[in-house]
N, C-alpha and C. Protein backbone atom coordinates (compact mmCIF):
# COMPACT_ATOMS: atom_id res chain seq x y z
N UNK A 1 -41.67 -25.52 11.35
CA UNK A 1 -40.37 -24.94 11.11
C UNK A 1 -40.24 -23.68 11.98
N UNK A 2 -39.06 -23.06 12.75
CA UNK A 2 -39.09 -22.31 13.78
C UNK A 2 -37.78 -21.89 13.27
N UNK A 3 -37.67 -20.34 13.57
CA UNK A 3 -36.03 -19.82 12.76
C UNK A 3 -35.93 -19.21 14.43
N UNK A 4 -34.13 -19.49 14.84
CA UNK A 4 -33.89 -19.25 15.82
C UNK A 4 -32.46 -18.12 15.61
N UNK A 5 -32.35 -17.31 15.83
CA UNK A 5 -31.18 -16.55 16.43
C UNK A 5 -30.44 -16.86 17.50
N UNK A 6 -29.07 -16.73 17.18
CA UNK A 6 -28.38 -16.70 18.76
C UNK A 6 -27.39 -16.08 18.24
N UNK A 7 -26.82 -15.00 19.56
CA UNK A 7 -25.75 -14.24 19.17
C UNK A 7 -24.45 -14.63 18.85
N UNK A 8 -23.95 -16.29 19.42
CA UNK A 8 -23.00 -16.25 18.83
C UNK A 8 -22.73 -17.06 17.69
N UNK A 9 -23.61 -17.21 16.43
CA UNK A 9 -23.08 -17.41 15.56
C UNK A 9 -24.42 -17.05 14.30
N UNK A 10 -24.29 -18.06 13.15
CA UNK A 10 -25.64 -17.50 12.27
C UNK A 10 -27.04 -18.29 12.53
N UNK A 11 -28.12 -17.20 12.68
CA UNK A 11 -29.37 -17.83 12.39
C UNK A 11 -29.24 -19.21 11.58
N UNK A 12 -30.35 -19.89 11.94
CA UNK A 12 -30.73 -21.45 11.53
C UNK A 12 -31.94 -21.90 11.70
N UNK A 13 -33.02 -22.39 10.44
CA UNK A 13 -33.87 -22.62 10.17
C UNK A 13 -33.66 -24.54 10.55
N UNK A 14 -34.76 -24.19 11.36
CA UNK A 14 -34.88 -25.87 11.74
C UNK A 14 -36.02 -26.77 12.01
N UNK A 15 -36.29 -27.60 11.36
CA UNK A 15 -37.49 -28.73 11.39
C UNK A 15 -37.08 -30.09 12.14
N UNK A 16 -37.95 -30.26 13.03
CA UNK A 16 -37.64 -31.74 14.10
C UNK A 16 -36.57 -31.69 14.56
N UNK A 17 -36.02 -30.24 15.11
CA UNK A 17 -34.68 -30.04 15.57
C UNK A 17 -33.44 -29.93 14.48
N UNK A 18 -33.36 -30.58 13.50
CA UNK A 18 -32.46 -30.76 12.72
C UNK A 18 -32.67 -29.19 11.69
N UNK A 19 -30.95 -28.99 11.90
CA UNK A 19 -30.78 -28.00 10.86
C UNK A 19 -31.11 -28.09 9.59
N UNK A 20 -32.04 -27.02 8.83
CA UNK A 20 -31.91 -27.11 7.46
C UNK A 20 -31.62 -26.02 6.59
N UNK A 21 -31.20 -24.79 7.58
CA UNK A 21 -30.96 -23.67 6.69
C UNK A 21 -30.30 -22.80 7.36
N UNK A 22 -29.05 -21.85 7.12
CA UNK A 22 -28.25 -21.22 7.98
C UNK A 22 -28.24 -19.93 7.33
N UNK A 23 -28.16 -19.11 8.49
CA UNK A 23 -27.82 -17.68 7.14
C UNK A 23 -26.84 -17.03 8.14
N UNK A 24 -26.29 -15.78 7.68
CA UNK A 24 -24.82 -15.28 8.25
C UNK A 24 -24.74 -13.91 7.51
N UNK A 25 -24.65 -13.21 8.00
CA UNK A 25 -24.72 -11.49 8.00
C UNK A 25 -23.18 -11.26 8.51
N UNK A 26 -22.87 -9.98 7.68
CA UNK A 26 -21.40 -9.09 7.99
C UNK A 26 -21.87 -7.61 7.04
N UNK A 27 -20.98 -6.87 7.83
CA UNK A 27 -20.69 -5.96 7.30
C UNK A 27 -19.29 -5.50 7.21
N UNK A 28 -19.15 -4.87 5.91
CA UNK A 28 -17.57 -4.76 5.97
C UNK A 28 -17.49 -3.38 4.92
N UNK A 29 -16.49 -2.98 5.99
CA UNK A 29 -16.05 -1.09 5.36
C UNK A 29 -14.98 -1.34 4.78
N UNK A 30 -14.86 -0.59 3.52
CA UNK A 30 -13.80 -0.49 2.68
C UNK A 30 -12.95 0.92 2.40
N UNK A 31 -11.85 1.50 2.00
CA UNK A 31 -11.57 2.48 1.86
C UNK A 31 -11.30 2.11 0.23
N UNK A 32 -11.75 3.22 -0.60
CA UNK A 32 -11.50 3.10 -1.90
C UNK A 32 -10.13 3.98 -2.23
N UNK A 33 -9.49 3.69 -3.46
CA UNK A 33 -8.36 4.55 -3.82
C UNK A 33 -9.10 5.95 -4.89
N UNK A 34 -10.08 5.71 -4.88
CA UNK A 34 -10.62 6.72 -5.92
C UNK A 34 -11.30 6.16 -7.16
N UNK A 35 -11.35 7.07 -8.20
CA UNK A 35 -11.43 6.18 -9.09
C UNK A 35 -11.48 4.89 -9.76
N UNK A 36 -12.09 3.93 -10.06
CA UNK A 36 -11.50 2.58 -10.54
C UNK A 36 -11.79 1.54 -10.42
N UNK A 37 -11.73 0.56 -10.40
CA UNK A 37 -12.26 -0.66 -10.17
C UNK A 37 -10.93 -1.32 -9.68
N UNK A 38 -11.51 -1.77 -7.89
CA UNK A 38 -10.59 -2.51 -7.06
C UNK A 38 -11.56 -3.47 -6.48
N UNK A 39 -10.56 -4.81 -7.11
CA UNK A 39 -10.16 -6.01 -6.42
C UNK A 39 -10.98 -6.41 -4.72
N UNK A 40 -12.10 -6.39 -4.67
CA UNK A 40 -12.09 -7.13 -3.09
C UNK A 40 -12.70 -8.70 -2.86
N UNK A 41 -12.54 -9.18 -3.79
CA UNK A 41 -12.67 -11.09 -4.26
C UNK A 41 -11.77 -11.62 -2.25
N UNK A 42 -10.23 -11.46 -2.10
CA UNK A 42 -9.92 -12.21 -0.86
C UNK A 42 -10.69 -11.14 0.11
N UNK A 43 -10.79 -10.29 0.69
CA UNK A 43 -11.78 -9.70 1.98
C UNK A 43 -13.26 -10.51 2.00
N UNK A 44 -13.57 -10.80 0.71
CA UNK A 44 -14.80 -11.35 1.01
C UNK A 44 -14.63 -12.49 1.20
N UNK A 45 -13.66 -13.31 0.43
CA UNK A 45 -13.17 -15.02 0.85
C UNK A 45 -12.81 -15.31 2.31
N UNK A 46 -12.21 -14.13 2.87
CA UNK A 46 -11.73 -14.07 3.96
C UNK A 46 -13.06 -14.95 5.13
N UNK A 47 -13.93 -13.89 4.59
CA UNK A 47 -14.91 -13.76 5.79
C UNK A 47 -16.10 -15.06 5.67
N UNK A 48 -15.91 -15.08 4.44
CA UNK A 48 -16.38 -16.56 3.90
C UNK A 48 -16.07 -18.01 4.67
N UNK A 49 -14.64 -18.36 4.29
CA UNK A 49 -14.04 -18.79 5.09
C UNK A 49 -14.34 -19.29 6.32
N UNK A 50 -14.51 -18.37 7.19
CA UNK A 50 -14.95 -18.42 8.54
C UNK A 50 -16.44 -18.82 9.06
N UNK A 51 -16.87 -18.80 8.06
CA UNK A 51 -18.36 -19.18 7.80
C UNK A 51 -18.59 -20.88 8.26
N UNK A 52 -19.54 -21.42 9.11
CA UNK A 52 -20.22 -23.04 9.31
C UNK A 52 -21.54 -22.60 8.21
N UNK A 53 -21.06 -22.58 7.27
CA UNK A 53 -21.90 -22.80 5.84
C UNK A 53 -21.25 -23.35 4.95
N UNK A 54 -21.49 -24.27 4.04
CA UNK A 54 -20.64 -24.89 3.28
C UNK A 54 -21.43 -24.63 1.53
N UNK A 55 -22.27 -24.63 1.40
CA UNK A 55 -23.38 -25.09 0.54
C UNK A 55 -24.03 -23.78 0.40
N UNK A 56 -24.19 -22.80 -0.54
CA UNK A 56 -25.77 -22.17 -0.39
C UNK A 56 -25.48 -20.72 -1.39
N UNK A 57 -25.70 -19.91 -1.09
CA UNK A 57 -26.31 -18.66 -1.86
C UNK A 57 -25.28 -17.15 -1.14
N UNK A 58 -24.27 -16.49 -1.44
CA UNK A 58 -23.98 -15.04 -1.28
C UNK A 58 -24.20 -14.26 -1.75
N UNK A 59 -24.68 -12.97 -0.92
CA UNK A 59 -25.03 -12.09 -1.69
C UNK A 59 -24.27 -10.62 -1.06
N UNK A 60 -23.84 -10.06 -1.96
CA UNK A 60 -23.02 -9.09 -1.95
C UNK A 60 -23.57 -7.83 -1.89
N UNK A 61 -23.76 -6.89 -1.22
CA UNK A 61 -24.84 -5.68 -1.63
C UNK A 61 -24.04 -4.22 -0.91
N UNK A 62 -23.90 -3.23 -1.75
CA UNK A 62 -22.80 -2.05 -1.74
C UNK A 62 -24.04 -1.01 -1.08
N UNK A 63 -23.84 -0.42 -0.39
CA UNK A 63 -25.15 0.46 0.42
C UNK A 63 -24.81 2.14 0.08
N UNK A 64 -24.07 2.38 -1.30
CA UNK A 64 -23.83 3.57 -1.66
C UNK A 64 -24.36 3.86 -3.13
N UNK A 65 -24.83 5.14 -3.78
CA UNK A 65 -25.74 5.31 -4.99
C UNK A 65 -23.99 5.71 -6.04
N UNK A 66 -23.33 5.92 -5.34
CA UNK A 66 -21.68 6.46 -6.25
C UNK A 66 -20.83 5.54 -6.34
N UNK A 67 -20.80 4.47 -6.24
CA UNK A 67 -19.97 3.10 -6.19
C UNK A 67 -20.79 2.03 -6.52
N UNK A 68 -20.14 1.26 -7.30
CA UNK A 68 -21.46 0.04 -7.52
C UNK A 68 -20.36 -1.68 -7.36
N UNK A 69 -20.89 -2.66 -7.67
CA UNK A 69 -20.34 -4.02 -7.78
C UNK A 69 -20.04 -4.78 -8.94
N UNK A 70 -18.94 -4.93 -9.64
CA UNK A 70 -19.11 -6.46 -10.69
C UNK A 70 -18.33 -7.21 -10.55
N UNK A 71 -18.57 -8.47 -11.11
CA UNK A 71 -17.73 -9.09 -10.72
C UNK A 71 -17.38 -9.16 -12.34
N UNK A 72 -15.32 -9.19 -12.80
CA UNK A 72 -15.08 -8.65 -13.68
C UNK A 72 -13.97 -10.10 -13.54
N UNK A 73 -13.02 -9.92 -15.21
CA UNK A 73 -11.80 -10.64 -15.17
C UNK A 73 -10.79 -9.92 -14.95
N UNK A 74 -9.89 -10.37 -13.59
CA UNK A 74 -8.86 -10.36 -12.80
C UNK A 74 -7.58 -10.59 -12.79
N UNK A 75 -7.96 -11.47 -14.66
CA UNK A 75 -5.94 -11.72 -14.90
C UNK A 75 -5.41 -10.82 -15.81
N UNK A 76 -6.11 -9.69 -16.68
CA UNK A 76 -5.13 -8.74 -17.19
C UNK A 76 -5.96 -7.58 -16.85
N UNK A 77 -4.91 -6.72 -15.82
CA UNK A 77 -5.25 -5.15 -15.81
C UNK A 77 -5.87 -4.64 -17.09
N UNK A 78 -5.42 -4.89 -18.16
CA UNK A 78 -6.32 -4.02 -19.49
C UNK A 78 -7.78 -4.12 -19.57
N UNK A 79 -7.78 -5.51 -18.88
CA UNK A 79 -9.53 -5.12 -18.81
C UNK A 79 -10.32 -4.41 -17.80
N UNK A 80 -9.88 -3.82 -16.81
CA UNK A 80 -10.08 -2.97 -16.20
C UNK A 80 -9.92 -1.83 -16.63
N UNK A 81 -8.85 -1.37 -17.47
CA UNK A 81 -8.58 -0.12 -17.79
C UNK A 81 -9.92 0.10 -18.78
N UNK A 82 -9.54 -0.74 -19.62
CA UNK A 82 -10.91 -0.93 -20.59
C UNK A 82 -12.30 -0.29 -20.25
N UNK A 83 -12.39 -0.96 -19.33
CA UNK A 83 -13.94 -0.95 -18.98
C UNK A 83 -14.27 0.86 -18.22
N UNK A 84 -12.96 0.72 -17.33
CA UNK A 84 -13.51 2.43 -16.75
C UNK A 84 -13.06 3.44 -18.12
N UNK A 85 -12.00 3.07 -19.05
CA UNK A 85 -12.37 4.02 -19.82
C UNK A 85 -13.47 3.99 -20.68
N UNK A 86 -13.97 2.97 -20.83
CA UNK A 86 -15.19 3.15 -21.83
C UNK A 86 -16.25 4.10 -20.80
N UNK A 87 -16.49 3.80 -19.57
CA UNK A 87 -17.68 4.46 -18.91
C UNK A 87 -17.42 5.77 -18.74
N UNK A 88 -15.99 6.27 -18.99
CA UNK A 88 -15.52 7.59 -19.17
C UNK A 88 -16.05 8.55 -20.07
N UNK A 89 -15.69 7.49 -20.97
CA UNK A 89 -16.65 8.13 -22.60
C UNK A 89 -18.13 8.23 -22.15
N UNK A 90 -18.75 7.20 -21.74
CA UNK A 90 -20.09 6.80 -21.99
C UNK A 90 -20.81 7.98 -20.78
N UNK A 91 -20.34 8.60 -19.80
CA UNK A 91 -20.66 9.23 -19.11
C UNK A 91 -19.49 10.27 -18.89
N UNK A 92 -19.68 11.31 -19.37
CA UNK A 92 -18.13 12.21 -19.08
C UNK A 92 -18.72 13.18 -18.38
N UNK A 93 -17.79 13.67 -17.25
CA UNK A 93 -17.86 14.90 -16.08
C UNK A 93 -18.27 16.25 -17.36
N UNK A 94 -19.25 16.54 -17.42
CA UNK A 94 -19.55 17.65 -18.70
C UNK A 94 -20.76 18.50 -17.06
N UNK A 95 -20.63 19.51 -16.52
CA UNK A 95 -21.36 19.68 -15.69
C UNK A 95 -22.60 20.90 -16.53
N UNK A 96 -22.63 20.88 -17.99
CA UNK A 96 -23.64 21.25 -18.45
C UNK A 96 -25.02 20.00 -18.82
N UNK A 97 -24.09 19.26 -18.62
CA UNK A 97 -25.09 17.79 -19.20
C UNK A 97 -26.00 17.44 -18.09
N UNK A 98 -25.97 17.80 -17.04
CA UNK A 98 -27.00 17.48 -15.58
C UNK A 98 -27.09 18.90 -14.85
N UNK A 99 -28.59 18.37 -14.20
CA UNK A 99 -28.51 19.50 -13.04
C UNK A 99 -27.54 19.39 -11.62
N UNK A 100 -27.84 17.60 -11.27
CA UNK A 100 -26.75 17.84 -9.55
C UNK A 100 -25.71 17.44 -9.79
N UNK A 101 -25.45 18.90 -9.27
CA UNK A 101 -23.69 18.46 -9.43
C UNK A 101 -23.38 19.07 -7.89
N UNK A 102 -24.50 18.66 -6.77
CA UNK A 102 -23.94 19.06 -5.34
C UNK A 102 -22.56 19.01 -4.87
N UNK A 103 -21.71 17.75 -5.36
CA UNK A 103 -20.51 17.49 -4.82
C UNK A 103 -18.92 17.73 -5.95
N UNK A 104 -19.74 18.03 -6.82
CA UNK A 104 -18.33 18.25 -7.96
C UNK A 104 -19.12 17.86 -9.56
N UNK A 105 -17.96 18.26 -10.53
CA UNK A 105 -18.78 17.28 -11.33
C UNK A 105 -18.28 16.08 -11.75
N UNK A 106 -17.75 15.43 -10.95
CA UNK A 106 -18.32 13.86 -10.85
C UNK A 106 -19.43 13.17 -10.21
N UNK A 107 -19.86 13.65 -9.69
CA UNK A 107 -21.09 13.68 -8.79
C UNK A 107 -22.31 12.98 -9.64
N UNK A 108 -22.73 13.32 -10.59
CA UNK A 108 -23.66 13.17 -10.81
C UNK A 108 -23.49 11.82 -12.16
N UNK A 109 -22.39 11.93 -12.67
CA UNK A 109 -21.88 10.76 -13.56
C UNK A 109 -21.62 9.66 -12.76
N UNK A 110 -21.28 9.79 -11.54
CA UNK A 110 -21.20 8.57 -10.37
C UNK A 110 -22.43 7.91 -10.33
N UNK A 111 -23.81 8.99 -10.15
CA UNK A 111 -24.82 7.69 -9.91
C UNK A 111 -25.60 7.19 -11.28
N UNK A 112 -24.82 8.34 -12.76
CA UNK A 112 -25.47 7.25 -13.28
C UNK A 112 -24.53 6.11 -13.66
N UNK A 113 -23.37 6.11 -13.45
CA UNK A 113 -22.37 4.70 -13.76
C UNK A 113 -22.87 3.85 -12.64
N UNK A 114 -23.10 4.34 -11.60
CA UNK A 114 -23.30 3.46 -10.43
C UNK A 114 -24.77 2.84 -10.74
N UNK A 115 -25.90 3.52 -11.44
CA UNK A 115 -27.43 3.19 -12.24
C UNK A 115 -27.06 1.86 -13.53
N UNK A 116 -26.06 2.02 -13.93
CA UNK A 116 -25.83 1.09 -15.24
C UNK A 116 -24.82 -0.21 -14.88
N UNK A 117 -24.37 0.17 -13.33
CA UNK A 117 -23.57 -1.24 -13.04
C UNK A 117 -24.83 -2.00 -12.14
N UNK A 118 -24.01 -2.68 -10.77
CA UNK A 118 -24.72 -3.36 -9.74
C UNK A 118 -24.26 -3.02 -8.60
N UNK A 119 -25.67 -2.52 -7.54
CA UNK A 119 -25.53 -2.92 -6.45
C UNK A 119 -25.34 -3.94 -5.39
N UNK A 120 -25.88 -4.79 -6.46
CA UNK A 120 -25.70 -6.11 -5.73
C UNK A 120 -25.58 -7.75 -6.69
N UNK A 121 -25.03 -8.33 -6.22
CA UNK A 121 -24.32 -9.40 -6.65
C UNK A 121 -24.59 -11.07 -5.98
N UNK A 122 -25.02 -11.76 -6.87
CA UNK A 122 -25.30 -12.96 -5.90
C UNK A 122 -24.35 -14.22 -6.60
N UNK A 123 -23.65 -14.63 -5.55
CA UNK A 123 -22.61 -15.67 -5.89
C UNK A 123 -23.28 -17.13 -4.94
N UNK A 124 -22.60 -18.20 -6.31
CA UNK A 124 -22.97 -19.46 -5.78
C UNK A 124 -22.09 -20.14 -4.68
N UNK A 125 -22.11 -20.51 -3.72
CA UNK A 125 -20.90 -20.67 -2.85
C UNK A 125 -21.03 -22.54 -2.06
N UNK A 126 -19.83 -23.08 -2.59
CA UNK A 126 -19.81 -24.50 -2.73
C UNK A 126 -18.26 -24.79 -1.71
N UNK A 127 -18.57 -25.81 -1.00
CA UNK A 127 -17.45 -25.91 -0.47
C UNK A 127 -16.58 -24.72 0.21
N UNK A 128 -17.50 -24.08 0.71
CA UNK A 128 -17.28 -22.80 1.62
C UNK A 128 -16.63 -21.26 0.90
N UNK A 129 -16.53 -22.00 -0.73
CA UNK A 129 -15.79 -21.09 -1.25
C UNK A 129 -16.95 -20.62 -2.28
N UNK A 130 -16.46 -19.39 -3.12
CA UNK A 130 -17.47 -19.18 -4.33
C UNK A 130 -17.40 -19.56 -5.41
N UNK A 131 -18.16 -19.62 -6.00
CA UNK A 131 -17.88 -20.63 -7.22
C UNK A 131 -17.83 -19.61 -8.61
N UNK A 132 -16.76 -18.57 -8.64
CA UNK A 132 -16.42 -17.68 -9.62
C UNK A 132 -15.49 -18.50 -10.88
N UNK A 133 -15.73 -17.96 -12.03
CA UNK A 133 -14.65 -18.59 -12.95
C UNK A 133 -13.56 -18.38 -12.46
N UNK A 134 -12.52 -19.04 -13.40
CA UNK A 134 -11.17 -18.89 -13.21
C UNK A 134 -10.62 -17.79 -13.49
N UNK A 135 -10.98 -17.11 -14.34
CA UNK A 135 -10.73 -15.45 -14.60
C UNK A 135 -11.54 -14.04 -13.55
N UNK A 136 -12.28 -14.85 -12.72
CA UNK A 136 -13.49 -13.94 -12.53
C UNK A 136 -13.11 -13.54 -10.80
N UNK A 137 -13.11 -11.92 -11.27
CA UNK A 137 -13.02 -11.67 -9.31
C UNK A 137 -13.88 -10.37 -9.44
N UNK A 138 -14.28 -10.38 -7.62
CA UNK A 138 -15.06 -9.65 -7.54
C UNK A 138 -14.64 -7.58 -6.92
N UNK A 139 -15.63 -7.08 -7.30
CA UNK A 139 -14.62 -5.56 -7.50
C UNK A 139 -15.65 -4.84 -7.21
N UNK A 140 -15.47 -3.79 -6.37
CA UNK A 140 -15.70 -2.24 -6.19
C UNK A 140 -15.76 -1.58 -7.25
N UNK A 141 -16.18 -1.14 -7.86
CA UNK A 141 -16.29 0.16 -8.60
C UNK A 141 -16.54 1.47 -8.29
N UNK A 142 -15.61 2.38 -7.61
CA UNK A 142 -15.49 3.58 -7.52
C UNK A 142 -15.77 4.53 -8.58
N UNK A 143 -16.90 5.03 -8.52
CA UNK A 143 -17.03 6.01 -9.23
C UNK A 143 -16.65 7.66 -8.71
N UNK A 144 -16.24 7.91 -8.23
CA UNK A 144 -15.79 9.01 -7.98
C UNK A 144 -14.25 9.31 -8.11
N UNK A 145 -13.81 10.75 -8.19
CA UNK A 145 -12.60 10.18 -8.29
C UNK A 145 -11.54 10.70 -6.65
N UNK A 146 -12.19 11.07 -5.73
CA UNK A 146 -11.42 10.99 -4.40
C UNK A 146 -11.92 9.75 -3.68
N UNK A 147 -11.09 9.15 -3.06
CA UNK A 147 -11.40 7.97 -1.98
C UNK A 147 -12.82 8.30 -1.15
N UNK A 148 -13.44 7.18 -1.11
CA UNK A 148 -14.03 7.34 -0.42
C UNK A 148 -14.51 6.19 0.72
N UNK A 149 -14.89 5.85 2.07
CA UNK A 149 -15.15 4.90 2.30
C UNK A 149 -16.64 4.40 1.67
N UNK A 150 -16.45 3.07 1.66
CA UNK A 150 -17.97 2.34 1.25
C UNK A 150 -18.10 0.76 2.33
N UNK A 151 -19.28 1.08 2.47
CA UNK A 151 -19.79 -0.50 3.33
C UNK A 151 -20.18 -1.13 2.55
N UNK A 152 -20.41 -2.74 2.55
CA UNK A 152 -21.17 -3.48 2.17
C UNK A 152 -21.62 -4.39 3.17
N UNK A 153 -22.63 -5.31 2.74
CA UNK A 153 -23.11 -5.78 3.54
C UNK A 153 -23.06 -7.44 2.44
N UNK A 154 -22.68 -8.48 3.57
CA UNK A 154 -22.45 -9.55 3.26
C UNK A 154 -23.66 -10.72 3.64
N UNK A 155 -24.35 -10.91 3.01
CA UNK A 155 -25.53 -12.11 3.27
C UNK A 155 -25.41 -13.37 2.69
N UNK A 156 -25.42 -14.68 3.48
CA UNK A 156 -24.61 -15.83 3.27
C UNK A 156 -25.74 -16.49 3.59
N UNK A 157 -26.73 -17.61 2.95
CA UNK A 157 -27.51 -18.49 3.09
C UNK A 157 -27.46 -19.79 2.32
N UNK A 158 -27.28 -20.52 3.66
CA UNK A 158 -27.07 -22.34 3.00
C UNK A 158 -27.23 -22.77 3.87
N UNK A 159 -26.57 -24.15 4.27
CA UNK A 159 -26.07 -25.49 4.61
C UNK A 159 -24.73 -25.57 5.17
């Protein structure tokens, strides 16, 4: 088995010549609105999409300690509201309650909301698409409350 690179498209794991395994790397910058949990389920479909993978494994991974990943339900705003106000409660800007508060005091409630969510996320992906429930999309979680940009990094392995 011999894994080959070529620049223009994804690595491919191959035995007796024949393909048996593809993988596909992106990176993609986001601008956040602040606060909150936003929606980026189509940017990632997008790029999906475009993918000669049909079959295999995504994995989603946020490369910041103040923003984290879930994948949440997408058909009523209340559950969003829900959820960041509960982590409101569960972690409140109190800048006697920690020592770093280098950047404000949200600062330091960011990495532990960002400690109790996910950095990273692995979706099943069938028919080039992901295989999320029908309620289920995938989201940023901004923990801070000014915009900030965030990267992620997109890792795609299949067929």
């Amino acid at each position: 088995m011999i894994q080959a690179r070529t620049a223009a498209g994804p690595s491919r794991i191959q035995s007796n010549g024949r393909d048996i395994m593809k993988q596909a790397q992106h990176r993609v910058t986001l601008d956040s609105r602040g606060l909150g949990l936003h929606e980026i389920t189509g940017e990632i479909a997008a790029w999906l999409s475009g993918q000669d993978i049909r079959e295999g494994l995504l994995t989603v991974f946020i490369r910041h300690t103040s923003a984290s990943l879930v994948i949440q339900e997408n058909a009523d705003p209340d559950v969003q509201r829900d959820i960041e106000t509960f982590l409101a409660k569960l972690v409140p800007e109190n800048p006697r309650l920690y020592r770093h508060n280098a950047e404000g005091p949200d600062d330091m409630p960011a990495h532990i909301k960002g400690a109790l969510t996910q950095t990273q996320l692995s979706i099943p992906v069938s028919g080039g698409r992901m295989l999320l429930g029908s309620w289920q999309g995938v989201y940023l979680f901004e923990h801070r409350r000014r915009p900030h940009r965030r990267e992620l990094v997109l890792h795609l392995v299949g067929q």
